[in-house]
N, C-alpha and C. Protein backbone atom coordinates (compact mmCIF):
# COMPACT_ATOMS: atom_id res chain seq x y z
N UNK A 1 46.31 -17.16 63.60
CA UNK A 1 45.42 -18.28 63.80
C UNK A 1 45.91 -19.47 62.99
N UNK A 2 45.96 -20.65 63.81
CA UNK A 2 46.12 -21.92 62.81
C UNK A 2 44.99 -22.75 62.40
N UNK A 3 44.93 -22.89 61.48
CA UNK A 3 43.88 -23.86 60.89
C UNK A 3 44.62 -25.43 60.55
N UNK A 4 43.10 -26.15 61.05
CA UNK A 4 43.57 -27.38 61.14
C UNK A 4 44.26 -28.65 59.63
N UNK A 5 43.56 -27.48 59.02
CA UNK A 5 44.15 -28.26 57.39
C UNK A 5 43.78 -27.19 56.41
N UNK A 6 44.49 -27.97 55.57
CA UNK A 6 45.09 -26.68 54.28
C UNK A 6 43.42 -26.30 53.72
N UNK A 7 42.64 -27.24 53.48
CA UNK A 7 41.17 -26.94 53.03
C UNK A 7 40.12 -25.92 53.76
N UNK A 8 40.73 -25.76 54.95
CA UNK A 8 39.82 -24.99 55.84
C UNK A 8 40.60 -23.67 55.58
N UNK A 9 41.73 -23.83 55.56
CA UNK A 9 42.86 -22.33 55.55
C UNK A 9 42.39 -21.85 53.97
N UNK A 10 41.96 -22.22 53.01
CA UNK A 10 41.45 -22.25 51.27
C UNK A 10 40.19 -21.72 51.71
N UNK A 11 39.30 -22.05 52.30
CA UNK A 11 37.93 -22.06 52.42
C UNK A 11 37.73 -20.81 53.22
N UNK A 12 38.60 -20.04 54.16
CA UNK A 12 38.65 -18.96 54.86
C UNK A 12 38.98 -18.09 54.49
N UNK A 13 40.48 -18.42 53.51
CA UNK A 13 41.24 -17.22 52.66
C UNK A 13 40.04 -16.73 51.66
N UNK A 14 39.37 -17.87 50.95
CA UNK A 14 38.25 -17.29 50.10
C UNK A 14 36.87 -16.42 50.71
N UNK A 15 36.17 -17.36 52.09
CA UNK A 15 35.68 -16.02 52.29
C UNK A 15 36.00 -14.98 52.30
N UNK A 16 37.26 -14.56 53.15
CA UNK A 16 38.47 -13.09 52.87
C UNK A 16 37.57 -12.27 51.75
N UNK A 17 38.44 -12.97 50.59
CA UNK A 17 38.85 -12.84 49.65
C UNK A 17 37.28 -12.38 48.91
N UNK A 18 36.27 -13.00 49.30
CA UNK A 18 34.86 -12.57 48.50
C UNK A 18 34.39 -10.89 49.64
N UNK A 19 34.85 -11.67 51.31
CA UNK A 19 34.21 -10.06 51.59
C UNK A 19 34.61 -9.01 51.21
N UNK A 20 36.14 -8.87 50.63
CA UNK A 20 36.85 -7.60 50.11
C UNK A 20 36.15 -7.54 48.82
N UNK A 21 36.14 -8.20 47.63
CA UNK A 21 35.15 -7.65 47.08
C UNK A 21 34.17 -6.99 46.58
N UNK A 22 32.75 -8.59 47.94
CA UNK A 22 31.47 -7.33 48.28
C UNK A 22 31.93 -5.75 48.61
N UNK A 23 32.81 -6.10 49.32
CA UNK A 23 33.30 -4.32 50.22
C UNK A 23 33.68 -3.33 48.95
N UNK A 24 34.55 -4.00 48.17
CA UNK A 24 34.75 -3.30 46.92
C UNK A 24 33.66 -2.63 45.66
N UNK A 25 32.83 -3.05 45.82
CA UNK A 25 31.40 -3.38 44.95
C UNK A 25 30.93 -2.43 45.48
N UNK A 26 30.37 -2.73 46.90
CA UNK A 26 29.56 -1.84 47.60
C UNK A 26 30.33 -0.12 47.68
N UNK A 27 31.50 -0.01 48.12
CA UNK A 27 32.27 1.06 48.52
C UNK A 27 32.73 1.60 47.47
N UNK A 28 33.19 1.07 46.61
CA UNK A 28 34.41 1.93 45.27
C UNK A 28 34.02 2.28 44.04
N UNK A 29 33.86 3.37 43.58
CA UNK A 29 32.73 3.56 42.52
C UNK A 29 33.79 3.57 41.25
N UNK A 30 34.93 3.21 41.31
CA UNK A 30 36.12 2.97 40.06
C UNK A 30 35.92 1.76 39.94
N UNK A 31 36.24 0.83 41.07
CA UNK A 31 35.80 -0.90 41.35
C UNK A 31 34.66 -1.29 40.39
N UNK A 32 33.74 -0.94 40.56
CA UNK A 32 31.97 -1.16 39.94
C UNK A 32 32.30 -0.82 38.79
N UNK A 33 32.74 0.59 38.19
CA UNK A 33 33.40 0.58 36.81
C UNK A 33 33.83 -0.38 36.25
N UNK A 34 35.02 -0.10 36.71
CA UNK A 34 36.02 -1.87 36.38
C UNK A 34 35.29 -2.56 35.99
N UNK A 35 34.52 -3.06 37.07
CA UNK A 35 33.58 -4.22 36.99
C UNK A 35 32.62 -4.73 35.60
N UNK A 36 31.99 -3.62 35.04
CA UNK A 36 31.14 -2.98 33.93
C UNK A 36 31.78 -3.51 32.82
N UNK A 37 33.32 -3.18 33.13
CA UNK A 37 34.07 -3.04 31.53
C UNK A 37 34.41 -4.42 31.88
N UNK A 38 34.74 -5.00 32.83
CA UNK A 38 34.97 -6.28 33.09
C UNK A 38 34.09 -6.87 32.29
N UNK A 39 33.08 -7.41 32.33
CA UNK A 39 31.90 -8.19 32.00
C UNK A 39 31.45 -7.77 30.08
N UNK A 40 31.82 -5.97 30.21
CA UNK A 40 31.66 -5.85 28.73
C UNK A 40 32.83 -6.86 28.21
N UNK A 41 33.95 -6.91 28.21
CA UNK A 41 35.64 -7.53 27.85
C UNK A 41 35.08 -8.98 27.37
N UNK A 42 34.29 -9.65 28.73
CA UNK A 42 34.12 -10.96 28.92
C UNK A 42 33.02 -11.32 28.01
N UNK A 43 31.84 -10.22 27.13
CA UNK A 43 30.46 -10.56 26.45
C UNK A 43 31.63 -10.33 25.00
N UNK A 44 32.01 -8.97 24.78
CA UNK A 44 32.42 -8.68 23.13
C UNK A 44 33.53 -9.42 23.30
N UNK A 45 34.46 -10.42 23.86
CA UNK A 45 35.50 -11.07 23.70
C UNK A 45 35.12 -12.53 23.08
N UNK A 46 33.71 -13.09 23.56
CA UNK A 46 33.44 -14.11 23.23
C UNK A 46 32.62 -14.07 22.23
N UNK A 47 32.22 -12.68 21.91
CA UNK A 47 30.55 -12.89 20.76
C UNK A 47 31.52 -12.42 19.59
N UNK A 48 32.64 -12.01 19.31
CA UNK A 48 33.88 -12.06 18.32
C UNK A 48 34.45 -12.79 18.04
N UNK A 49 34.38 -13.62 18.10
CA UNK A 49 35.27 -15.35 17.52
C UNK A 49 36.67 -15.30 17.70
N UNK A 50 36.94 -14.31 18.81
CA UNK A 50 38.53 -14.40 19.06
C UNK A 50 39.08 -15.77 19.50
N UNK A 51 39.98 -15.74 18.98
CA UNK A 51 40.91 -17.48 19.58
C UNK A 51 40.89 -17.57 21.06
N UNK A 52 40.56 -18.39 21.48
CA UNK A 52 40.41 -18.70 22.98
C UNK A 52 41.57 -18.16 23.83
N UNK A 53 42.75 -17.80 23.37
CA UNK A 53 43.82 -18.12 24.23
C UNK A 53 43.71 -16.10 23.83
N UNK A 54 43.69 -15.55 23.22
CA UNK A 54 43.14 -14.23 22.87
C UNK A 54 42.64 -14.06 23.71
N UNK A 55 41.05 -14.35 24.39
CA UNK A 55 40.07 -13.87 25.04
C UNK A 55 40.74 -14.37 26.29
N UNK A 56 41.46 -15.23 26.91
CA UNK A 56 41.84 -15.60 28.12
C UNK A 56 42.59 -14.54 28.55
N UNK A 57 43.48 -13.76 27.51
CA UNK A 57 44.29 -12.77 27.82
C UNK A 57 44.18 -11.57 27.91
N UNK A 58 42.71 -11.26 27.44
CA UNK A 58 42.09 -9.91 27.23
C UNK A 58 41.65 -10.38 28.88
N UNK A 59 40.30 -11.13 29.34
CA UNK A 59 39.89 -11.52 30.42
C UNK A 59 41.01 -11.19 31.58
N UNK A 60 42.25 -11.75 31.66
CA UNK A 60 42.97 -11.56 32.56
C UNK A 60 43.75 -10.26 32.74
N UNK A 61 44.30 -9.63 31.28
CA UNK A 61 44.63 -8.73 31.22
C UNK A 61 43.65 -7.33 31.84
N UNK A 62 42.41 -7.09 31.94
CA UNK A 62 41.83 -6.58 32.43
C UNK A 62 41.50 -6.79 34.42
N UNK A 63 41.86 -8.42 34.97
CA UNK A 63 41.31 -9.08 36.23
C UNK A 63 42.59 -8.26 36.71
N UNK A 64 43.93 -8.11 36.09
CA UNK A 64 45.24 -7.23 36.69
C UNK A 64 45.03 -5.72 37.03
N UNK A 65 44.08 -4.75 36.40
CA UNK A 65 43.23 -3.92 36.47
C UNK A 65 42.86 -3.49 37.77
N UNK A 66 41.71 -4.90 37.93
CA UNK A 66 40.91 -4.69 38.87
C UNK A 66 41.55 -4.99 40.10
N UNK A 67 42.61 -5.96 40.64
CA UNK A 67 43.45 -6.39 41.42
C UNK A 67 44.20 -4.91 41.88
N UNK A 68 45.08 -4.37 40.83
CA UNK A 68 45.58 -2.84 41.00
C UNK A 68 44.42 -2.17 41.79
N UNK A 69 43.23 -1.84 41.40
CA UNK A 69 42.15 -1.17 42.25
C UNK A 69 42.12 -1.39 43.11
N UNK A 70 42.24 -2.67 43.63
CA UNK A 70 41.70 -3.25 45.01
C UNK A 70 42.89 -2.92 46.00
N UNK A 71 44.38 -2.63 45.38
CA UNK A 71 45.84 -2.42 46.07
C UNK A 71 45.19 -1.10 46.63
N UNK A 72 45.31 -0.54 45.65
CA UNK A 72 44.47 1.43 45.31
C UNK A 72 43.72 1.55 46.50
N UNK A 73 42.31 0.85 46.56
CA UNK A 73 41.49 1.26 47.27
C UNK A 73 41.91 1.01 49.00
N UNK A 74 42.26 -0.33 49.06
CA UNK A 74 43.06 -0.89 50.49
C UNK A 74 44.02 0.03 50.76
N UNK A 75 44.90 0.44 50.12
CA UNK A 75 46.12 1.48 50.68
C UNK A 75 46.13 2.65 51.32
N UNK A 76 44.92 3.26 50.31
CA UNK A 76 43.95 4.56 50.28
C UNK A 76 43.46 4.49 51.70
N UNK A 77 42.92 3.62 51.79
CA UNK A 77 41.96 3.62 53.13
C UNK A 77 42.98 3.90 54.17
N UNK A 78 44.28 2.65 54.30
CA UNK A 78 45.20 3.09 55.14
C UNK A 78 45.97 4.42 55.61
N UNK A 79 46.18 4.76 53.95
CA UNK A 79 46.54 6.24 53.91
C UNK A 79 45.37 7.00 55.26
N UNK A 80 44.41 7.14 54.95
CA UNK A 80 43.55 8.06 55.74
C UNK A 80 43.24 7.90 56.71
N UNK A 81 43.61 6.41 58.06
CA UNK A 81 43.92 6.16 59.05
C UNK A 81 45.18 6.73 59.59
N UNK A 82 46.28 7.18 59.07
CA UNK A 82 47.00 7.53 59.17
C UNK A 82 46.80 9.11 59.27
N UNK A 83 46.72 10.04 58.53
CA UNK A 83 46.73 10.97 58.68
C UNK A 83 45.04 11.55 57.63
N UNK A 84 43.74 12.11 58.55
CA UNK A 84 43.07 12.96 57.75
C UNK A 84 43.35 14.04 56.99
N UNK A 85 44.13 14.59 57.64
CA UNK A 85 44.55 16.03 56.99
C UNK A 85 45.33 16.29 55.57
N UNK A 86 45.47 17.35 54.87
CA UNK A 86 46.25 17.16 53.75
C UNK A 86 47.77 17.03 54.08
N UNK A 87 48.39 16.25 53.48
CA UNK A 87 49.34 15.66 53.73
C UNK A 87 50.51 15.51 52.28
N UNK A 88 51.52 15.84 52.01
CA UNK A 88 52.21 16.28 50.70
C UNK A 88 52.57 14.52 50.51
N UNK A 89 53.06 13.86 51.37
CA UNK A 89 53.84 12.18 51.35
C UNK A 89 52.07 11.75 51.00
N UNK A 90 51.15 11.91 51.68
CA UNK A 90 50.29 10.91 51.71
C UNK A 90 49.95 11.10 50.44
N UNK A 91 49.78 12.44 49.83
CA UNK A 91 48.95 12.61 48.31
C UNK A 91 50.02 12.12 47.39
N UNK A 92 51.35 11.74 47.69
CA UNK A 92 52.27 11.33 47.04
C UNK A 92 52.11 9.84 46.45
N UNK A 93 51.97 9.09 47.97
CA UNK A 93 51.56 7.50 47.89
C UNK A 93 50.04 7.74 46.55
N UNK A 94 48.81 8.19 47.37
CA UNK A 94 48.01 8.27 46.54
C UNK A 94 48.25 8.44 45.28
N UNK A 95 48.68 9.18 44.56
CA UNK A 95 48.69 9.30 42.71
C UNK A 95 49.77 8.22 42.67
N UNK A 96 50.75 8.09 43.25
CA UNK A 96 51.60 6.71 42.53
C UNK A 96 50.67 5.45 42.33
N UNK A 97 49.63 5.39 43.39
CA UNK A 97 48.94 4.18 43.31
C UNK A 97 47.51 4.32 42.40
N UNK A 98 47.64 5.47 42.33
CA UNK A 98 46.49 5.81 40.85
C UNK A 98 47.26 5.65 39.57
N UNK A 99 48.47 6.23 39.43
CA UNK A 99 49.47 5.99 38.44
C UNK A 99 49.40 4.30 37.88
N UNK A 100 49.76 3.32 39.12
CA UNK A 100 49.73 2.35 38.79
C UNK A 100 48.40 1.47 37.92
N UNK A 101 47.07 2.10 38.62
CA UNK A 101 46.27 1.51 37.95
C UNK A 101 46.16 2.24 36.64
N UNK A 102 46.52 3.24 36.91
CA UNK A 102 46.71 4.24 34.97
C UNK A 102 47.49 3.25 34.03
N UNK A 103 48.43 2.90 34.28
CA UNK A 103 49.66 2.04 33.93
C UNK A 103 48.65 1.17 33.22
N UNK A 104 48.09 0.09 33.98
CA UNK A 104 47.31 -1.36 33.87
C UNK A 104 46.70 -0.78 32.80
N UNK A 105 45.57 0.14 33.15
CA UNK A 105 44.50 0.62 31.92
C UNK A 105 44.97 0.38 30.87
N UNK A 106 46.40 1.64 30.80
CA UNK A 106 46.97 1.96 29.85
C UNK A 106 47.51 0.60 28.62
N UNK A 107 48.34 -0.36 29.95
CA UNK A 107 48.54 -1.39 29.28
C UNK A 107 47.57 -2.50 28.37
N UNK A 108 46.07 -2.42 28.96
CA UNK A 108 45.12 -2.41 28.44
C UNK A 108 44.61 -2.59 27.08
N UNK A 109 44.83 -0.77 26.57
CA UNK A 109 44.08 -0.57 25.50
C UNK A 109 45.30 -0.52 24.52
N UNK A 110 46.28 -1.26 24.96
CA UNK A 110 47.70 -1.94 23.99
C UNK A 110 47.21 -2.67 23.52
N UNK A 111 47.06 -3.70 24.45
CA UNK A 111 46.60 -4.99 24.02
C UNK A 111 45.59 -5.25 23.15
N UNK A 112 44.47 -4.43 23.63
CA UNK A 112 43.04 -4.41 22.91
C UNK A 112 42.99 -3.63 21.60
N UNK A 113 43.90 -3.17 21.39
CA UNK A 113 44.50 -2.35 19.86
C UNK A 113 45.06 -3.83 19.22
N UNK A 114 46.05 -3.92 20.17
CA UNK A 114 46.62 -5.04 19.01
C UNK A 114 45.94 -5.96 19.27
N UNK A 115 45.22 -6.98 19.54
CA UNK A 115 44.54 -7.98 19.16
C UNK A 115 43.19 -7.88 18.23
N UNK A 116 42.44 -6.44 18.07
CA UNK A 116 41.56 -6.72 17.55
C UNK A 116 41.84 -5.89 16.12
N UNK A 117 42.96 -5.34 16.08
CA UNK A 117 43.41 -5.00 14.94
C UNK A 117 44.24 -5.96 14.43
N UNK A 118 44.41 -7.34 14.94
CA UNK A 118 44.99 -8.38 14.33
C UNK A 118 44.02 -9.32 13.55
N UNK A 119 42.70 -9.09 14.39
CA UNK A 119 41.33 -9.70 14.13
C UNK A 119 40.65 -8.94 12.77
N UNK A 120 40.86 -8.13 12.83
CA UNK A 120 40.41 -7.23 11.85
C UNK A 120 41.11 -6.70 10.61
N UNK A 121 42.44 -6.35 10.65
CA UNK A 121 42.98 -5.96 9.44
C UNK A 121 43.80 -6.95 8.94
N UNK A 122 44.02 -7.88 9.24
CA UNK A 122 45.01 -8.96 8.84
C UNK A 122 44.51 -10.08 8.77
């Protein structure tokens, strides 16, 4: 489909972009997690007097997280259009793409070690 200007093609990609979401919210019970710790990240990041550019990076460092989920959950789904049955390749794709959001987590509670043990012991 072409759209007649770049503002309408912005304004469409974002609906997109909010119904996957809702869909995510409503459907993915790791998503809604996320979500939880999301918003915790975003309350104890700011009620800690961390340096702004700190909390921007905790904030985002976690939005990479939830983005990974949303790969996770979209792929997943594909996966199981593809084949219902147990499948050795499909459960393969699956944990690599759980792996990945393991990864993010993981990379995570790096970060959140070292910044608030920078806040705190030093």
């Amino acid at each position: 489909m072409r759209y007649k200007n770049p503002i309408e093609r912005i304004f469409k990609a974002s609906i997109y972009s909010i119904s996957g979401l809702y869909t995510a919210i409503k459907n993915e019970q790791a998503f809604r997690f996320e979500l939880i710790i999301f918003l915790a990240v975003c309350f104890f990041s700011c009620v800690s007097s961390l340096k702004i550019t700190r909390i921007i990076a905790l904030i985002c460092a976690w939005l990479v997280v939830m983005a990974f989920e949303l790969v996770n959950s979209a792929v997943e789904r594909a996966f199981d259009l593809i084949d219902k049955n147990y499948n050795l390749e499909i459960k393969a794709g699956k944990d690599m793409l759980s792996a990945a959001v393991f990864l993010t987590i993981f990379a995570n509670i790096i970060l959140w070690l070292f910044v608030f043990y920078e806040k705190f012991f030093n």
